[in-house]
N, C-alpha and C. Protein backbone atom coordinates (compact mmCIF):
# COMPACT_ATOMS: atom_id res chain seq x y z
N UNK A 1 0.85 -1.18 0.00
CA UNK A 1 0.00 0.00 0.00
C UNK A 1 0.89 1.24 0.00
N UNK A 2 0.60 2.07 -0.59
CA UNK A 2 1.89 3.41 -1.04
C UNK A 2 1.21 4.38 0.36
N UNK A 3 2.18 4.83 0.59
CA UNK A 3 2.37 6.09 1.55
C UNK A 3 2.01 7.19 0.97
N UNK A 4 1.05 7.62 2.13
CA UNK A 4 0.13 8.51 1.77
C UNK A 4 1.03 10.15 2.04
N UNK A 5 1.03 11.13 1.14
CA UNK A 5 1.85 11.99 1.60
C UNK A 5 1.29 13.44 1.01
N UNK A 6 1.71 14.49 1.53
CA UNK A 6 1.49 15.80 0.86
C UNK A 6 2.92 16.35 0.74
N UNK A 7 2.64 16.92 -0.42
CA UNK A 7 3.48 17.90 -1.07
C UNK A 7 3.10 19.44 -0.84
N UNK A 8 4.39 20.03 -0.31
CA UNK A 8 4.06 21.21 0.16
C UNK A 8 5.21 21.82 -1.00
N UNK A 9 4.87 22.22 -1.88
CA UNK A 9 6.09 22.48 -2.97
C UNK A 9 5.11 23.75 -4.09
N UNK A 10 6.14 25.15 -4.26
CA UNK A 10 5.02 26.10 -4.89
C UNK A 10 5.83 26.33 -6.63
N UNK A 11 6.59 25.30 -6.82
CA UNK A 11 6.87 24.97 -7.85
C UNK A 11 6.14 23.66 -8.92
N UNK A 12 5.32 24.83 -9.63
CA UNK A 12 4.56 23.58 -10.51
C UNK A 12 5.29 23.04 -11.47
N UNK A 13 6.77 22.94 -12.03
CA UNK A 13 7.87 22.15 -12.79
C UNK A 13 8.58 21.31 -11.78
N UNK A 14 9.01 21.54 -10.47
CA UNK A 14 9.05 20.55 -9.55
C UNK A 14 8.33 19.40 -9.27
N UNK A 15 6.32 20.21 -9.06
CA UNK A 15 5.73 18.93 -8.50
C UNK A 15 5.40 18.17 -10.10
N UNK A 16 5.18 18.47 -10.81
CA UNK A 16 5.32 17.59 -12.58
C UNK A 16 6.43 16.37 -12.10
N UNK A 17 7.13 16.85 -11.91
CA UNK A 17 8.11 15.78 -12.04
C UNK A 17 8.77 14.98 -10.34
N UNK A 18 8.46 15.74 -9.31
CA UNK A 18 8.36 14.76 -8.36
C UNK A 18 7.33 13.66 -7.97
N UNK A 19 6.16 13.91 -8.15
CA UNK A 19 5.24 13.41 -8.21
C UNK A 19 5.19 12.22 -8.44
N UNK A 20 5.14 12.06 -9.61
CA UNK A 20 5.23 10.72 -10.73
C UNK A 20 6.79 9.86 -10.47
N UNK A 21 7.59 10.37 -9.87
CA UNK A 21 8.77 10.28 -9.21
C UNK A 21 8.55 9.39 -7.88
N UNK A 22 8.04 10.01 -6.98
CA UNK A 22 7.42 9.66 -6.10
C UNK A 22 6.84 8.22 -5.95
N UNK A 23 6.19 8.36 -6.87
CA UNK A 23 5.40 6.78 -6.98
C UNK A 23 6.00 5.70 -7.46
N UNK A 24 6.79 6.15 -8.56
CA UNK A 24 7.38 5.07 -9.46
C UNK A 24 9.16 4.36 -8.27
N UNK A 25 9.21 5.33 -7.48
CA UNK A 25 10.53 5.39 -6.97
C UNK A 25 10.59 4.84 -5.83
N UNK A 26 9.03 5.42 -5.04
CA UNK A 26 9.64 5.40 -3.57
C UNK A 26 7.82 4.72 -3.21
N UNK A 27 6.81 4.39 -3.72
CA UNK A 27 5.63 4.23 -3.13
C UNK A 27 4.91 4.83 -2.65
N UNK A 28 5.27 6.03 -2.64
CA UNK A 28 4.55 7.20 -1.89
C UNK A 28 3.04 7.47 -2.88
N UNK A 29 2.29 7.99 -2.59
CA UNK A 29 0.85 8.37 -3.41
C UNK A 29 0.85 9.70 -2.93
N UNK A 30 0.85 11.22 -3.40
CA UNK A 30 0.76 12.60 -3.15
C UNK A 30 -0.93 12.60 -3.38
N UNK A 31 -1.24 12.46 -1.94
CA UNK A 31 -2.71 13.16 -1.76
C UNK A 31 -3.21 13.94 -1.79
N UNK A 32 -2.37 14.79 -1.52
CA UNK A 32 -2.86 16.67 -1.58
C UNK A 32 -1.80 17.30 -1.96
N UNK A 33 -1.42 18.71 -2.05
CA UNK A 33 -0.46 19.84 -2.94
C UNK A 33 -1.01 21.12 -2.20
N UNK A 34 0.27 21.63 -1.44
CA UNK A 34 -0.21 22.96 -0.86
C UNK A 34 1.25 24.19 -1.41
N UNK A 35 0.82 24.98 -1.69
CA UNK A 35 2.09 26.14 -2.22
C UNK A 35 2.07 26.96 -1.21
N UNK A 36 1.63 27.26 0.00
CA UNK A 36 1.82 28.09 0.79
C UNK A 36 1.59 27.22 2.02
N UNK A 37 2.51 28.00 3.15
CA UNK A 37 2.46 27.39 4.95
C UNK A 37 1.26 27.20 5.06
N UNK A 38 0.29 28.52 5.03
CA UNK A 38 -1.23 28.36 5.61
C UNK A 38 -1.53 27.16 4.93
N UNK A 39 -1.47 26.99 3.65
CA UNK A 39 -2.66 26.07 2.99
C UNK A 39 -1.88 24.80 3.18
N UNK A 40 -0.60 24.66 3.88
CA UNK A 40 -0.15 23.43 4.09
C UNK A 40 -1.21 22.66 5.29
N UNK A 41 -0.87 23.70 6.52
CA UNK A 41 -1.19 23.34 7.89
C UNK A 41 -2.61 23.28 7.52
N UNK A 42 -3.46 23.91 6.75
CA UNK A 42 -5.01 23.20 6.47
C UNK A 42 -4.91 22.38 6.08
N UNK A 43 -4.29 22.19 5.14
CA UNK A 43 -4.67 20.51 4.36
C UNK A 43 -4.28 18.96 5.18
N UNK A 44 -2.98 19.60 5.70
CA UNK A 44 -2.69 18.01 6.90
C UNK A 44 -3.57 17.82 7.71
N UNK A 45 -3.78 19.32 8.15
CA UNK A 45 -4.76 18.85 9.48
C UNK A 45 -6.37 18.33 8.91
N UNK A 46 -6.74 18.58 7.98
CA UNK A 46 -7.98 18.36 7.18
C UNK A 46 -7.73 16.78 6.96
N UNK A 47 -6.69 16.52 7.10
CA UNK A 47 -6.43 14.82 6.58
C UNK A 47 -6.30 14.19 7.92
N UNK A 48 -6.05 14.55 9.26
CA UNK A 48 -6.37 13.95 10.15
C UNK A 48 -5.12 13.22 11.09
N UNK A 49 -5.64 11.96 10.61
CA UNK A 49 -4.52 11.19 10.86
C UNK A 49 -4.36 10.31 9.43
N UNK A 50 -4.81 10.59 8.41
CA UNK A 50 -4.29 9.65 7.07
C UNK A 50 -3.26 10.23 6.45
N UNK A 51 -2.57 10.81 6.86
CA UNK A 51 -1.32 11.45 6.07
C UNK A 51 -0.34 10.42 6.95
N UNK A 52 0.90 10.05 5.93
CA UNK A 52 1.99 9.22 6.77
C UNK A 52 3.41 9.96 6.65
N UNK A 53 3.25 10.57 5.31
CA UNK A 53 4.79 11.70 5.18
C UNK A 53 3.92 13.15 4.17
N UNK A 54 4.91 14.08 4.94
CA UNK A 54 4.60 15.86 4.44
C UNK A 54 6.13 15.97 4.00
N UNK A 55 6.43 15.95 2.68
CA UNK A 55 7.24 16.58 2.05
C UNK A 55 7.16 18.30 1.90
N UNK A 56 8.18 18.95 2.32
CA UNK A 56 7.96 20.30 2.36
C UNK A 56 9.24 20.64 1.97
N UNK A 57 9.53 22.35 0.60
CA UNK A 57 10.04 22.83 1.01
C UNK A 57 10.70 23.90 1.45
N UNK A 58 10.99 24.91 2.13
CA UNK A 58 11.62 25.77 3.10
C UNK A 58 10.79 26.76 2.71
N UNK A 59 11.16 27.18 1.30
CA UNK A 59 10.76 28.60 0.52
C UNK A 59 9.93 28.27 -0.38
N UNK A 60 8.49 29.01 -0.10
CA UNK A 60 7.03 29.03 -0.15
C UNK A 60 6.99 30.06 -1.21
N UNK A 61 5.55 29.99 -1.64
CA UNK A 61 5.09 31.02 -2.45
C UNK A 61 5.03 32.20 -1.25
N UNK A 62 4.21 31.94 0.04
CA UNK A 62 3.70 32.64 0.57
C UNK A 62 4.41 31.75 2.50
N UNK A 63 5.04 32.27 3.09
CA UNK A 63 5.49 31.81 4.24
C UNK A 63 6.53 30.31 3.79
N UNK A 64 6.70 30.00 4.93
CA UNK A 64 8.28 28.85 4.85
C UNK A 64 7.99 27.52 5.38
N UNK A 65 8.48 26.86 5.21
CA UNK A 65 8.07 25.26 5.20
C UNK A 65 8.78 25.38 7.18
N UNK A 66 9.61 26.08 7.39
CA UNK A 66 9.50 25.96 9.06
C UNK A 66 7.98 26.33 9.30
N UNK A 67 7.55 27.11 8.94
CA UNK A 67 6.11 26.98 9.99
C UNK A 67 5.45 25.88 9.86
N UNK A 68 5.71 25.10 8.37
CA UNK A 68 4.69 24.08 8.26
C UNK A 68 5.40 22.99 9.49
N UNK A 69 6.57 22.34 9.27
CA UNK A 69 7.51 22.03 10.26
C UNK A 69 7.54 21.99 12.33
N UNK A 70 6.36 23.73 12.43
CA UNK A 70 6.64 24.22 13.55
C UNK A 70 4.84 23.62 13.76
N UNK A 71 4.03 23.55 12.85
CA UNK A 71 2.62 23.42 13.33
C UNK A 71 2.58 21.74 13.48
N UNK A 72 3.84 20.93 12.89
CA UNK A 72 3.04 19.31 13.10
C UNK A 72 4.60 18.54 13.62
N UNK A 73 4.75 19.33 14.85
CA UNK A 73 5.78 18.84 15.77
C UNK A 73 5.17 17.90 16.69
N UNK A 74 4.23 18.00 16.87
CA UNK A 74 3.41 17.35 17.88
C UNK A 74 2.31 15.54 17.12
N UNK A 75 2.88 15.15 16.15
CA UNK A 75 2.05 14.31 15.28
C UNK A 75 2.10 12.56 15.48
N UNK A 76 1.61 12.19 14.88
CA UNK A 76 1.45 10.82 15.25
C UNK A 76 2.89 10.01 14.93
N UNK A 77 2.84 9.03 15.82
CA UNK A 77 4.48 8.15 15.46
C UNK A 77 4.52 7.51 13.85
N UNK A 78 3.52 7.68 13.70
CA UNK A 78 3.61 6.84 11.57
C UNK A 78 3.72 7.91 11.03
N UNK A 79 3.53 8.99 11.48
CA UNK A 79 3.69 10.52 10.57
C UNK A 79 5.10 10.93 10.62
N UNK A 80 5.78 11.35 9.35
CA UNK A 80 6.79 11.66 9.07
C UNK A 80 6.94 12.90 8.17
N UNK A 81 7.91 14.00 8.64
CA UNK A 81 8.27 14.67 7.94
C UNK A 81 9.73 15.08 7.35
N UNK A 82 10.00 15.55 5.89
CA UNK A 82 10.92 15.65 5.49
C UNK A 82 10.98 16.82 4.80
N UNK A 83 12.29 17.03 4.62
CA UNK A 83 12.16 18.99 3.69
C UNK A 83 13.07 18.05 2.76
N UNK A 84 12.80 19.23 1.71
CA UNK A 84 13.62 18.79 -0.23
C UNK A 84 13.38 19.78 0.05
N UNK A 85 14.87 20.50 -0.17
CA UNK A 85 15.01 22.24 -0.38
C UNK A 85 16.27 22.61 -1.33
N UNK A 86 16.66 23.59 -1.84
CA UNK A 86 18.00 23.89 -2.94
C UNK A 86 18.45 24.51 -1.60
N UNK A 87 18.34 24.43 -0.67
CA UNK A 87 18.80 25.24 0.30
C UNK A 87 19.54 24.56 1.76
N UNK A 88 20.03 23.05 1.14
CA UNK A 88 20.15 22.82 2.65
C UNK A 88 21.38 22.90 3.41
N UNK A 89 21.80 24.46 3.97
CA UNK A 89 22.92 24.85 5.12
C UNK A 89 22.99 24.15 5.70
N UNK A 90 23.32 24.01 6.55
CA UNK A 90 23.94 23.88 7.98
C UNK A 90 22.72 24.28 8.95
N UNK A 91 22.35 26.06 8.90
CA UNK A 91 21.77 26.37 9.55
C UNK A 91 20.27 26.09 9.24
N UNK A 92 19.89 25.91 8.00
CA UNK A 92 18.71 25.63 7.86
C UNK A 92 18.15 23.78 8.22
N UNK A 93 19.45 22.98 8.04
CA UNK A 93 19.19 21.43 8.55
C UNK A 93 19.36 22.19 10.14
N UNK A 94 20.21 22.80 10.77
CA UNK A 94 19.53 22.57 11.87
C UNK A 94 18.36 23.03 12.70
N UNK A 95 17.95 24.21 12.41
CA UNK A 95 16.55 24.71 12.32
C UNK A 95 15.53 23.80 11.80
N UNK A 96 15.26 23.04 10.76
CA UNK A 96 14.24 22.12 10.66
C UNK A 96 14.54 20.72 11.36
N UNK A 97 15.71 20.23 11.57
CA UNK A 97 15.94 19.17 12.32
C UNK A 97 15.22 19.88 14.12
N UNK A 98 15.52 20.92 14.54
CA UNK A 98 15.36 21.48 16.01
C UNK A 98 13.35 21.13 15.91
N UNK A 99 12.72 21.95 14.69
CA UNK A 99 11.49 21.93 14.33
C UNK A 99 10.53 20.72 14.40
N UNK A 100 11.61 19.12 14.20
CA UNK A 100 10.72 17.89 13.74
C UNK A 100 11.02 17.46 12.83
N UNK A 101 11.69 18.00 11.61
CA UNK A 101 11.93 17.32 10.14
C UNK A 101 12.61 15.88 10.86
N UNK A 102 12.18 14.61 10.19
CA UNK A 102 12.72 13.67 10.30
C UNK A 102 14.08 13.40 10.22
N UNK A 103 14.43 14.51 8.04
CA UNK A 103 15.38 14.61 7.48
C UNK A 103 15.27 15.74 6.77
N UNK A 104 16.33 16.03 6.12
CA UNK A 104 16.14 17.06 5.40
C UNK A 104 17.35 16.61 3.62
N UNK A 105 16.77 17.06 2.82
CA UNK A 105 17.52 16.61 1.61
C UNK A 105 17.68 18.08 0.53
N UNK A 106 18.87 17.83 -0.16
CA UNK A 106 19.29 18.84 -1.42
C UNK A 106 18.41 18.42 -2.49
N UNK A 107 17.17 19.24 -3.40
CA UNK A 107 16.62 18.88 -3.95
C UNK A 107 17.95 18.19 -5.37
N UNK A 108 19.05 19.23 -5.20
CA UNK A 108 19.70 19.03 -6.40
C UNK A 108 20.34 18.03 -6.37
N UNK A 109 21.18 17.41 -5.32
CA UNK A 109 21.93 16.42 -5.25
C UNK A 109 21.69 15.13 -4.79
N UNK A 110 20.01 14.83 -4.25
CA UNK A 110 20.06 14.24 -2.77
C UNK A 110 19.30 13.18 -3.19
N UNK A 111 18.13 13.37 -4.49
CA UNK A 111 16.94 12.62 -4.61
C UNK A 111 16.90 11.45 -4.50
N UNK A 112 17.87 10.66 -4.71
CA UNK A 112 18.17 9.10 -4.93
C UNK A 112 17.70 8.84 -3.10
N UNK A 113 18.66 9.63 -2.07
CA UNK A 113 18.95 9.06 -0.35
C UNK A 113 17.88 9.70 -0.72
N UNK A 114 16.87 10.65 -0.81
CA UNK A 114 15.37 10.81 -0.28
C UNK A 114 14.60 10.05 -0.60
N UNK A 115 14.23 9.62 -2.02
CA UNK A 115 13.96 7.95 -2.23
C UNK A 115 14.08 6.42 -1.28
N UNK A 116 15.15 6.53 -1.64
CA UNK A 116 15.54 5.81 -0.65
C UNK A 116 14.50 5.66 1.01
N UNK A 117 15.29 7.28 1.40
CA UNK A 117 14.85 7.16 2.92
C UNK A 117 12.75 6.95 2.95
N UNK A 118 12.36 7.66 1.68
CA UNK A 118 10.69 7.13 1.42
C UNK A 118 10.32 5.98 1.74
N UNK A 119 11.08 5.49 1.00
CA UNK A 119 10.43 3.39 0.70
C UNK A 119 11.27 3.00 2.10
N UNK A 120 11.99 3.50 3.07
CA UNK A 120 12.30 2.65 4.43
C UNK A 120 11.20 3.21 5.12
């Protein structure tokens, strides 16, 4: 059964091609698509407890994948979160690692270990 997940990503040439990525790669199924923090933290929480991973990342159309990060610190033990960002410092893995991110990955370099870490 594929892992149920949202994409918090405000790049529509990104989610084209993670998506279908996603499935074929790692089992995941993208249930929902949010481009902004607010409309992230509605849509997980609108899903309850059927979400199992929130892919997010950092830099939003509209607010930053830490808030999404900062609102579902508190979530169920099958719930997992991860950031895919072009951005991942030092300071920004440790700010979303401090936040809850499970992991955090280089969208540019990383996709294979984020794969990977999906399907474990």
């Amino acid at each position: 059964m594929p892992v149920a997940a949202v994409l918090v990503e405000d790049s529509q040439t990104i989610r084209d091609n993670l998506i279908p990525a996603l499935a074929e790669l790692a089992d995941v199924e993208v249930v929902a698509i949010a481009e902004t923090a607010n409309e992230a933290v509605a849509v997980v929480e609108g899903l309850q407890d059927r979400w199992q991973l929130v892919v997010v990342d950092l830099f939003l159309r509209e607010g930053t994948g830490l808030a999404v990060l900062r609102a579902f610190q508190d979530r169920l033990p099958h719930q997992r979160l991860a950031v895919l960002t072009n951005y991942p410092t030092e300071e920004m893995r440790r700010r979303s690692l401090a936040l809850g991110a499970d992991a955090i990955f280089d969208k540019s370099k990383e996709l294979e270990l984020f794969f990977a870490w999906c399907r474990s």
